[in-house]
C-alpha atoms as a PDB file:
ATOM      1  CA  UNK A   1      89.968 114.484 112.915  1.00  0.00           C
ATOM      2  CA  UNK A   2      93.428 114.046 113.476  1.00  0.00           C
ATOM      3  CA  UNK A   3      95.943 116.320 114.661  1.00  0.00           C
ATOM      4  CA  UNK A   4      99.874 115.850 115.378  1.00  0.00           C
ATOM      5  CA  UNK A   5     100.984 117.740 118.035  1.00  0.00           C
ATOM      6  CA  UNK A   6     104.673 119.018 119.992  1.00  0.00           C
ATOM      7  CA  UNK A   7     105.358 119.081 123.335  1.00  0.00           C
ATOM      8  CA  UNK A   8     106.971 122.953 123.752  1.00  0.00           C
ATOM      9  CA  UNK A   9     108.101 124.692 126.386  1.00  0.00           C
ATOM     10  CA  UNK A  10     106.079 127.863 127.615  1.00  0.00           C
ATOM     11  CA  UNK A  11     106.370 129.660 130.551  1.00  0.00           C
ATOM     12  CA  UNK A  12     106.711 128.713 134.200  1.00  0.00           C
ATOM     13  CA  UNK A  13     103.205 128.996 134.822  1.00  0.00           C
ATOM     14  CA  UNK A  14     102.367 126.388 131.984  1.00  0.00           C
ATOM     15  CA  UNK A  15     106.013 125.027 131.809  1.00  0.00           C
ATOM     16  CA  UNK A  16     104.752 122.356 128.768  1.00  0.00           C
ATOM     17  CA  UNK A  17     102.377 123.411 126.097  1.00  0.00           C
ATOM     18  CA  UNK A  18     100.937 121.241 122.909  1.00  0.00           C
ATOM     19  CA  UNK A  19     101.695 122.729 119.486  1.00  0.00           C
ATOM     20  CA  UNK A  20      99.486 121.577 116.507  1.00  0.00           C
ATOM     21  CA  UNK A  21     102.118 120.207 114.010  1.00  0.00           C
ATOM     22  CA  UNK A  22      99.323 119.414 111.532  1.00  0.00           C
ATOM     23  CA  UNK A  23      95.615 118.345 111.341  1.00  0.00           C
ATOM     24  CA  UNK A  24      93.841 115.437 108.884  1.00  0.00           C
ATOM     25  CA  UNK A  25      89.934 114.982 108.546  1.00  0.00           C
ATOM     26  CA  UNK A  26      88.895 111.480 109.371  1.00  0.00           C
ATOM     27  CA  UNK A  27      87.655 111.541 105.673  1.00  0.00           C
ATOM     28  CA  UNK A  28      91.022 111.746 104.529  1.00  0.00           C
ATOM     29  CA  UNK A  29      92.569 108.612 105.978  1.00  0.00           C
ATOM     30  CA  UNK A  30      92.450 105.332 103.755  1.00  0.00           C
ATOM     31  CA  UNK A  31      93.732 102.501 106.515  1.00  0.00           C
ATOM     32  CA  UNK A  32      96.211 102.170 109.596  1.00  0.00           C
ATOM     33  CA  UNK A  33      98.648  99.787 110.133  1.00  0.00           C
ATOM     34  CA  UNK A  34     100.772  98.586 113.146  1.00  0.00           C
ATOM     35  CA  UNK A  35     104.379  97.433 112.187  1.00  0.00           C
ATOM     36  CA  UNK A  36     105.751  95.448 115.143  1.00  0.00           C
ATOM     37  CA  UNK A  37     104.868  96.905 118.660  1.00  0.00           C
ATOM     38  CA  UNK A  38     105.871 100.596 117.988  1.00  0.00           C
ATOM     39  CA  UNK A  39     105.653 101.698 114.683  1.00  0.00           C
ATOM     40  CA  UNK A  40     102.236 102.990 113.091  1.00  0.00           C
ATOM     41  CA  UNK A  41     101.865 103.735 109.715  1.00  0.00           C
ATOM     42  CA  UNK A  42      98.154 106.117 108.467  1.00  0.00           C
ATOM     43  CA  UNK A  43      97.673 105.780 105.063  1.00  0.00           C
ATOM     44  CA  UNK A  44      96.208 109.209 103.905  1.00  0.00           C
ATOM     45  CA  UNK A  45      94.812 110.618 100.890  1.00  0.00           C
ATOM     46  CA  UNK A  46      97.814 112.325  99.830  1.00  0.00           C
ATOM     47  CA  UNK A  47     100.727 110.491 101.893  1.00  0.00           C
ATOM     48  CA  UNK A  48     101.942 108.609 104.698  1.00  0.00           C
ATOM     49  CA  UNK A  49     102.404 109.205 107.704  1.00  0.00           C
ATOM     50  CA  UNK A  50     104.685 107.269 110.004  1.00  0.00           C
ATOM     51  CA  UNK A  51     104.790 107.475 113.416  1.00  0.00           C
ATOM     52  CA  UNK A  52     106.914 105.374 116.183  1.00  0.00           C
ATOM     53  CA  UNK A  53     105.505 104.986 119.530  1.00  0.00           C
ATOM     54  CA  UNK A  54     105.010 102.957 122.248  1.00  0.00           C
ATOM     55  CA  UNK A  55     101.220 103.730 122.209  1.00  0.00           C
ATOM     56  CA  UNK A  56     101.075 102.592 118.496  1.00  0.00           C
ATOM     57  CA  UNK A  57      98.511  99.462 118.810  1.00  0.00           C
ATOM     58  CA  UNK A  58      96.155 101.643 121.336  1.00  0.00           C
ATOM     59  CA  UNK A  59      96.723 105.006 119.040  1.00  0.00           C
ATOM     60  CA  UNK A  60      95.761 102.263 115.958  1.00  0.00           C
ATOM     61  CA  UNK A  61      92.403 100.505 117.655  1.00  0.00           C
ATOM     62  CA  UNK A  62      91.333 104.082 118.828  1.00  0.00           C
ATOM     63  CA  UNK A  63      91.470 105.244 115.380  1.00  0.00           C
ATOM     64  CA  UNK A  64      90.002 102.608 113.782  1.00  0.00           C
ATOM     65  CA  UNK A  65      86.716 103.119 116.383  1.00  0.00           C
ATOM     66  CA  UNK A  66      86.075 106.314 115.552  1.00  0.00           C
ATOM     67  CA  UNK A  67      86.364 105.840 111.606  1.00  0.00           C
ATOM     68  CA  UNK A  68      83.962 102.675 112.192  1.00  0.00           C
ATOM     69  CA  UNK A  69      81.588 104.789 114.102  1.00  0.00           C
ATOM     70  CA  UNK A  70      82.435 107.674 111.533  1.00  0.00           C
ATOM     71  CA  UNK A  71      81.995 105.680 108.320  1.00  0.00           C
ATOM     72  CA  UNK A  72      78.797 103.968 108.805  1.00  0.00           C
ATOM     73  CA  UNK A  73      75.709 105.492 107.122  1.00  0.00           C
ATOM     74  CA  UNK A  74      78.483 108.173 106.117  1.00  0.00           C
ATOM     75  CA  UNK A  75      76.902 108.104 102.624  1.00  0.00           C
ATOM     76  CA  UNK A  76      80.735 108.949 101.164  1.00  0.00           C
ATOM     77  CA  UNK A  77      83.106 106.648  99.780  1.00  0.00           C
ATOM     78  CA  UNK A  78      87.083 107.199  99.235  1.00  0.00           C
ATOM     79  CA  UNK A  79      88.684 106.100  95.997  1.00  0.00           C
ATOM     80  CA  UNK A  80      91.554 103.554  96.570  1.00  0.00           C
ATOM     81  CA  UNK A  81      92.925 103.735  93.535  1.00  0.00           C
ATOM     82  CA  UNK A  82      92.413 106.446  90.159  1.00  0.00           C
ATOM     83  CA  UNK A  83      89.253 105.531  87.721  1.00  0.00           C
ATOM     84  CA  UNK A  84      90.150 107.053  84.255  1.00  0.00           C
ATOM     85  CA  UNK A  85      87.108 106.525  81.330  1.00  0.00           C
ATOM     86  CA  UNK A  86      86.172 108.503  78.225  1.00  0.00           C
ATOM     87  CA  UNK A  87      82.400 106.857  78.825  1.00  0.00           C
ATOM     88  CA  UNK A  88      80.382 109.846  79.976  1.00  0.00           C
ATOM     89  CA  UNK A  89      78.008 107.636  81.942  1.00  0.00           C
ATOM     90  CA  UNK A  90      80.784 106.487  84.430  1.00  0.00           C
ATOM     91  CA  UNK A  91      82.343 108.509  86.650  1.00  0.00           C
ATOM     92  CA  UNK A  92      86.155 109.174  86.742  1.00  0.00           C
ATOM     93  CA  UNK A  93      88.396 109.873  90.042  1.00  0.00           C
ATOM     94  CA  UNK A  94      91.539 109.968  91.306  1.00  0.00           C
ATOM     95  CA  UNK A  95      93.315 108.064  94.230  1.00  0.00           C
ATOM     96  CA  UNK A  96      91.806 109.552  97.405  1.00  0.00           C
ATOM     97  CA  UNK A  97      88.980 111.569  96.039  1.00  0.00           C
ATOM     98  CA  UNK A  98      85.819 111.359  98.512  1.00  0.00           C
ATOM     99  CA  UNK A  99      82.940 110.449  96.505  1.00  0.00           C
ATOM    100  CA  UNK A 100      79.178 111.231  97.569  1.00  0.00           C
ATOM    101  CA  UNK A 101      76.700 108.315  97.394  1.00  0.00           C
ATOM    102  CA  UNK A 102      73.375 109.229  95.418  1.00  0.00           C
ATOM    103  CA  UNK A 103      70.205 107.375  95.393  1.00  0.00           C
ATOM    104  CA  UNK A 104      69.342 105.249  92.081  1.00  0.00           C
ATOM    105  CA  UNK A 105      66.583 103.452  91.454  1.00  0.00           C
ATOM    106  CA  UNK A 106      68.876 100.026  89.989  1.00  0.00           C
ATOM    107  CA  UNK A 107      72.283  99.159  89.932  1.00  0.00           C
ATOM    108  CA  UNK A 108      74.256  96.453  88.798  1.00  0.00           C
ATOM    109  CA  UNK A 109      76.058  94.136  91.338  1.00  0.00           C
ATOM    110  CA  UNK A 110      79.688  95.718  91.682  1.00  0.00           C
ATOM    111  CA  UNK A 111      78.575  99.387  90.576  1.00  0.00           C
ATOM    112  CA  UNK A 112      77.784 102.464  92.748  1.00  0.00           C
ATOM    113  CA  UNK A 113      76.387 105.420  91.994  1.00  0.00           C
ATOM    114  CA  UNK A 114      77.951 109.108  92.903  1.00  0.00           C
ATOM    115  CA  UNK A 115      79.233 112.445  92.421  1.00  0.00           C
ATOM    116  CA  UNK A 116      82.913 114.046  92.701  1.00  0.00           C
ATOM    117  CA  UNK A 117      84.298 117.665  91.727  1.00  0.00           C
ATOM    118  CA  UNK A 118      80.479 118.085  90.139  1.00  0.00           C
ATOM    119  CA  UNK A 119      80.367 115.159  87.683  1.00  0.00           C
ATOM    120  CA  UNK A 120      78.514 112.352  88.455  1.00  0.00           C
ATOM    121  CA  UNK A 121      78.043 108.896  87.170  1.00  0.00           C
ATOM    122  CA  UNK A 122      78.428 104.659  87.673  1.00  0.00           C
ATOM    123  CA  UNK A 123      81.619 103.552  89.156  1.00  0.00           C
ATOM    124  CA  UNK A 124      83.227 100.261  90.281  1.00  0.00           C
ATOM    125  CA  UNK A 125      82.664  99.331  93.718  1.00  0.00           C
ATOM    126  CA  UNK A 126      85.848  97.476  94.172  1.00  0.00           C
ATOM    127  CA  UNK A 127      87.958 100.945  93.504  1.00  0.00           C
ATOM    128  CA  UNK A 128      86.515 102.391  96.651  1.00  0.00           C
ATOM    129  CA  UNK A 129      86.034 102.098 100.602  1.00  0.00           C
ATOM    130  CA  UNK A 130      83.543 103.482 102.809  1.00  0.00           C
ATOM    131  CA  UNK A 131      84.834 107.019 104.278  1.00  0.00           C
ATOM    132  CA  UNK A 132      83.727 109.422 107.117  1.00  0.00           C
ATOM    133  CA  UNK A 133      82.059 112.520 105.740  1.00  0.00           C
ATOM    134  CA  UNK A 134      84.077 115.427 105.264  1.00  0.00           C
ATOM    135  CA  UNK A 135      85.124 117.453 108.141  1.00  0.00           C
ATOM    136  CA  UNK A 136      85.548 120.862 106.249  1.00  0.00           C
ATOM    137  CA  UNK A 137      87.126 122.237 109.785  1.00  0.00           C
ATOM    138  CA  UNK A 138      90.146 120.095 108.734  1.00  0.00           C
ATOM    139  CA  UNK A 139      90.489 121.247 105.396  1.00  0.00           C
ATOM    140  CA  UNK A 140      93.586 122.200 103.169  1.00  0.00           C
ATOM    141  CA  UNK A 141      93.385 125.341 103.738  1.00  0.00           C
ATOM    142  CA  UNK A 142      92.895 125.461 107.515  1.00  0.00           C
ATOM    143  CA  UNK A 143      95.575 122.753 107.940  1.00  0.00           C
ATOM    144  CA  UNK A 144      98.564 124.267 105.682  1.00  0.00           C
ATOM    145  CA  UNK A 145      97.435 127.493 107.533  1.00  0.00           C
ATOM    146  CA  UNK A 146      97.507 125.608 111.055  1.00  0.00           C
ATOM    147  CA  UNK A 147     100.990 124.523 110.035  1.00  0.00           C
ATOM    148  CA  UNK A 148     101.891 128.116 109.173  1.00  0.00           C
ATOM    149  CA  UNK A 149     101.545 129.754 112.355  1.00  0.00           C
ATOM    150  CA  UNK A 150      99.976 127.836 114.993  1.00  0.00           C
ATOM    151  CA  UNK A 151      99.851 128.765 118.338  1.00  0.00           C
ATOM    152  CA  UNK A 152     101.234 126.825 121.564  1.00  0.00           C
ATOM    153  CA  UNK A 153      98.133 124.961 123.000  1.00  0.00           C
ATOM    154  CA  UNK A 154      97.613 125.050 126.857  1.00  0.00           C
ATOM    155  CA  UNK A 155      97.316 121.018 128.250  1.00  0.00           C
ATOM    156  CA  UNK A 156      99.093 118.776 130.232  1.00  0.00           C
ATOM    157  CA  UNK A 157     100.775 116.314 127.405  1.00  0.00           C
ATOM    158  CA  UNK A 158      99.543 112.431 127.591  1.00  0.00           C
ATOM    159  CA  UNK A 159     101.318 109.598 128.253  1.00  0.00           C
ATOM    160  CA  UNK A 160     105.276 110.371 128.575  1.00  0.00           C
ATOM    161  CA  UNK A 161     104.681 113.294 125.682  1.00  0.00           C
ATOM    162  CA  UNK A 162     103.350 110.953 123.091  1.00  0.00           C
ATOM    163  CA  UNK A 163     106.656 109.609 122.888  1.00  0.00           C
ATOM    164  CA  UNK A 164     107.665 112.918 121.953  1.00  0.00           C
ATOM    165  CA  UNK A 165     106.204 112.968 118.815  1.00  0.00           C
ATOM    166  CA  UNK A 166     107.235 110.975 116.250  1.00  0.00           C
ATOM    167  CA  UNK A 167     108.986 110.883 112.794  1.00  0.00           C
ATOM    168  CA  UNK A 168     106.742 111.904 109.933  1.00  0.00           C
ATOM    169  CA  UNK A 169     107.268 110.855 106.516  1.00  0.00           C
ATOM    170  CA  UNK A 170     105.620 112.166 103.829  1.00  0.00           C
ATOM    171  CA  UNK A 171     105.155 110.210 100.373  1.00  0.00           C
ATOM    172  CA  UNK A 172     103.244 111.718  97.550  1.00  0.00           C
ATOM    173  CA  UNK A 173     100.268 110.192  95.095  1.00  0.00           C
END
């Protein structure tokens, strides 16, 4: 996954130490996006993040290797956009919902085949993206509780602190 993390200062026997700010599961993220040669913007299940450093297009292509790596054969997809039907043979989702892939014997061109929050049923194909599998380490729960009272991290920060870690702004669904 991903995790955001502060430069802080400790003691004088570890004079900088990394605190977790907060943690996403590769599942969660929908796309990244450089803007100019400092500015990189994650588009995530539930908001956006963006962050402004000089490491942006090499924090960018490193992400986008591992979800490449982490999405193929994943057998999950991510809902782009929200899928709303009274038909009880389709399946309905929300924006960002990770949807399992199940095996069916025939499917239309353009349809796919999965369950979410215990339903199951056809869906469109073009309302979705390949995702990484769920990371339940990173969940909700861990993160908000990460974010609540997490501890100072012994490491040497990377390159010139990360830039010192960045703006975050947070957009809802």
């Amino acid at each position: 996954g991903l995790r955001l993390l502060s430069v802080t200062q400790g003691s004088s026997f570890h004079p900088n130490q990394l605190k977790i700010l907060c943690s996403y599961s590769f599942a969660e993220v929908l796309g990244v996006e450089c803007r100019g040669g400092s500015t990189l913007e994650l588009l995530l299940k539930n908001e956006q993040l963006v962050l402004y450093t000089a490491w942006a297009r090499a924090i960018k292509a490193m992400v986008e290797q591992f979800l490449s790596e982490l999405r193929k054969d994943s057998g999950y997809v991510i809902a782009l956009r929200s899928y709303i039907t009274d038909d009880h043979s389709l399946l309905s989702f929300h924006r960002g919902e990770l949807i399992k892939l199940l095996p069916v014997a025939t499917l239309e061109p353009g349809w796919q085949f999965g369950s979410a929050g215990g339903r199951s049923g056809l869906f469109p194909a073009d309302m979705v993206q390949p995702a990484a599998a769920p990371d339940h380490s990173f969940s909700s729960e861990q993160k908000s509780s990460w974010q609540r009272k997490s501890q100072p991290q012994l490491a040497e920060p990377g390159p010139a602190q990360w830039d010192r870690a960045l703006e975050v702004r947070k957009t809802g669904e």
